[in-house]
C-alpha atoms as a PDB file:
ATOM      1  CA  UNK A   1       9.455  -7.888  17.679  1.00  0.00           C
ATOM      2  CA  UNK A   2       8.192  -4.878  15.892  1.00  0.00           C
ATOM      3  CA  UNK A   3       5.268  -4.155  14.201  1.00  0.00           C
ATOM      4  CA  UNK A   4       4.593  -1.730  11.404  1.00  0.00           C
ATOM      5  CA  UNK A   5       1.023  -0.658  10.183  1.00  0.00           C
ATOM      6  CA  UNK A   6       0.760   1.374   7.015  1.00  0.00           C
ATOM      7  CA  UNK A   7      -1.964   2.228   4.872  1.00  0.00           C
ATOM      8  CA  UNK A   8      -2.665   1.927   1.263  1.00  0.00           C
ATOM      9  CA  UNK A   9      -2.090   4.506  -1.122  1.00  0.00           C
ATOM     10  CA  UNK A  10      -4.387   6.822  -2.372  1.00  0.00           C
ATOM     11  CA  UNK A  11      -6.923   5.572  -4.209  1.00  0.00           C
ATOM     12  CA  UNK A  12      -9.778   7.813  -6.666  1.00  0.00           C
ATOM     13  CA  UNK A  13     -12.068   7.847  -3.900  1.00  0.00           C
ATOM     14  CA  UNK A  14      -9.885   8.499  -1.333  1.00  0.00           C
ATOM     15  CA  UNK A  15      -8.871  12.028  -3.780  1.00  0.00           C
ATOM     16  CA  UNK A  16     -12.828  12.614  -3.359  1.00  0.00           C
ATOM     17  CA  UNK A  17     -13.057  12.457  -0.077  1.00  0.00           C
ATOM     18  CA  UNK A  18     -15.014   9.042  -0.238  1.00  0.00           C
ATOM     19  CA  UNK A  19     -14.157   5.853   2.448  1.00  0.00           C
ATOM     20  CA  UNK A  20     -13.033   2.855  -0.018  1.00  0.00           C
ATOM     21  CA  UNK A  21     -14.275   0.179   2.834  1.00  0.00           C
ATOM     22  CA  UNK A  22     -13.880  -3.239   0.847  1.00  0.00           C
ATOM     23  CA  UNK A  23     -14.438  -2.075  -2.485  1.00  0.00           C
ATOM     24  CA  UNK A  24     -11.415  -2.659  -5.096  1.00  0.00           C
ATOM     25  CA  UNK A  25     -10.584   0.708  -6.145  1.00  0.00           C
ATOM     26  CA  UNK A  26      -7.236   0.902  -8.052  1.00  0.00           C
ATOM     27  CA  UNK A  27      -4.403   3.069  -6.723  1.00  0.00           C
ATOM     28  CA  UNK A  28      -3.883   7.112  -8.399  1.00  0.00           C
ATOM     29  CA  UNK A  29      -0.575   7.853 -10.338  1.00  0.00           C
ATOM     30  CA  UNK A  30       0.133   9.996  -7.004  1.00  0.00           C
ATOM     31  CA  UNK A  31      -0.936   6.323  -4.762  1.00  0.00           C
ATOM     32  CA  UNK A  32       1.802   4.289  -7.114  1.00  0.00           C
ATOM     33  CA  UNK A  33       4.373   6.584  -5.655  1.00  0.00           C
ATOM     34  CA  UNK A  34       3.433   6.375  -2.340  1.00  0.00           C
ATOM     35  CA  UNK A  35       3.579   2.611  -2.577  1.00  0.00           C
ATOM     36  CA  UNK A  36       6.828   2.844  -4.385  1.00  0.00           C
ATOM     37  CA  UNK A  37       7.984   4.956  -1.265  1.00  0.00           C
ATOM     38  CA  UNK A  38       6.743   2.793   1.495  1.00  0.00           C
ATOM     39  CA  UNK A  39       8.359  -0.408  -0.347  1.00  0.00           C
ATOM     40  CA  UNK A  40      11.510   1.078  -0.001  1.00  0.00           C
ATOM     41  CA  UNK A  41      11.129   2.212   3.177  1.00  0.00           C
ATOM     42  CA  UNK A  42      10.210  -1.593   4.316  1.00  0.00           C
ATOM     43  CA  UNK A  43      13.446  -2.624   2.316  1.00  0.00           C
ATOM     44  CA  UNK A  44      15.538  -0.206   4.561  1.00  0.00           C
ATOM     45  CA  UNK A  45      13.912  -1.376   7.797  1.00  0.00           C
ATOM     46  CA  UNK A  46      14.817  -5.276   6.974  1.00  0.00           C
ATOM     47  CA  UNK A  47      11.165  -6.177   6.769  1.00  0.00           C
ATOM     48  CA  UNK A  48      10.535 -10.009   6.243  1.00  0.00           C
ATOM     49  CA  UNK A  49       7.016 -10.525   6.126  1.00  0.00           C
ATOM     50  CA  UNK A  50       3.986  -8.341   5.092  1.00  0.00           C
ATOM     51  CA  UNK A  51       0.185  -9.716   5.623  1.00  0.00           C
ATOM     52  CA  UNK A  52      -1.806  -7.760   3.765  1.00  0.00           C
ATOM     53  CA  UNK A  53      -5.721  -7.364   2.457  1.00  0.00           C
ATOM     54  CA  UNK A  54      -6.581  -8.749  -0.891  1.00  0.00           C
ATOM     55  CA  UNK A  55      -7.651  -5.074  -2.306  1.00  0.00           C
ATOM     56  CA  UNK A  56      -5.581  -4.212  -5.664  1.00  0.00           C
ATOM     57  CA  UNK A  57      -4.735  -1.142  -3.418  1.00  0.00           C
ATOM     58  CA  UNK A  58      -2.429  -2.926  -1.005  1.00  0.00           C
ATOM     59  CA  UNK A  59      -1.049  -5.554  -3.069  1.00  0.00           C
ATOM     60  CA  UNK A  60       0.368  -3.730  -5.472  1.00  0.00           C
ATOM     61  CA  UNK A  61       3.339  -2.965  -2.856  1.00  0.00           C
ATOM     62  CA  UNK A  62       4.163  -6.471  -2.560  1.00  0.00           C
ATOM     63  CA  UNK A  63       4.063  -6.787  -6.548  1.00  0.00           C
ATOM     64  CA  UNK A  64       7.289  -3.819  -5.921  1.00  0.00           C
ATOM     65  CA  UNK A  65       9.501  -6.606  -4.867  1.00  0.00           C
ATOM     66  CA  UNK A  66       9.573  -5.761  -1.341  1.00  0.00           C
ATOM     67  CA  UNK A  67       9.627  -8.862   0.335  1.00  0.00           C
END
């Protein structure tokens, strides 16, 4: 089994400097892409599963078809 850990994009906050915590702060233009990027990378390493918060920031890369 392997395990891979990534972290949400970046966020508004995150550009500031701030710590997002559990507060639902949407993804930058520049986050998107990193999403976009990571999805694809999951797609090339045959991921089947992602369990993920509930934050708009980390579901948006399951709503990139990656699973």
């Amino acid at each position: 089994m392997q395990l891979f850990v990534a972290r949400h994009g970046q966020t508004e906050w995150n550009a500031q400097g701030r710590v997002i915590g559990r507060t639902d702060i949407p993804l930058t233009e520049v986050g998107h892409a990193q999403a976009e990027g990571l999805a694809e990378r999951a797609k090339q390493a045959g991921i089947e599963i992602i369990i993920s918060s509930p934050i708009s920031a980390v579901v948006v890369l399951e709503c990139i078809n990656v699973v």
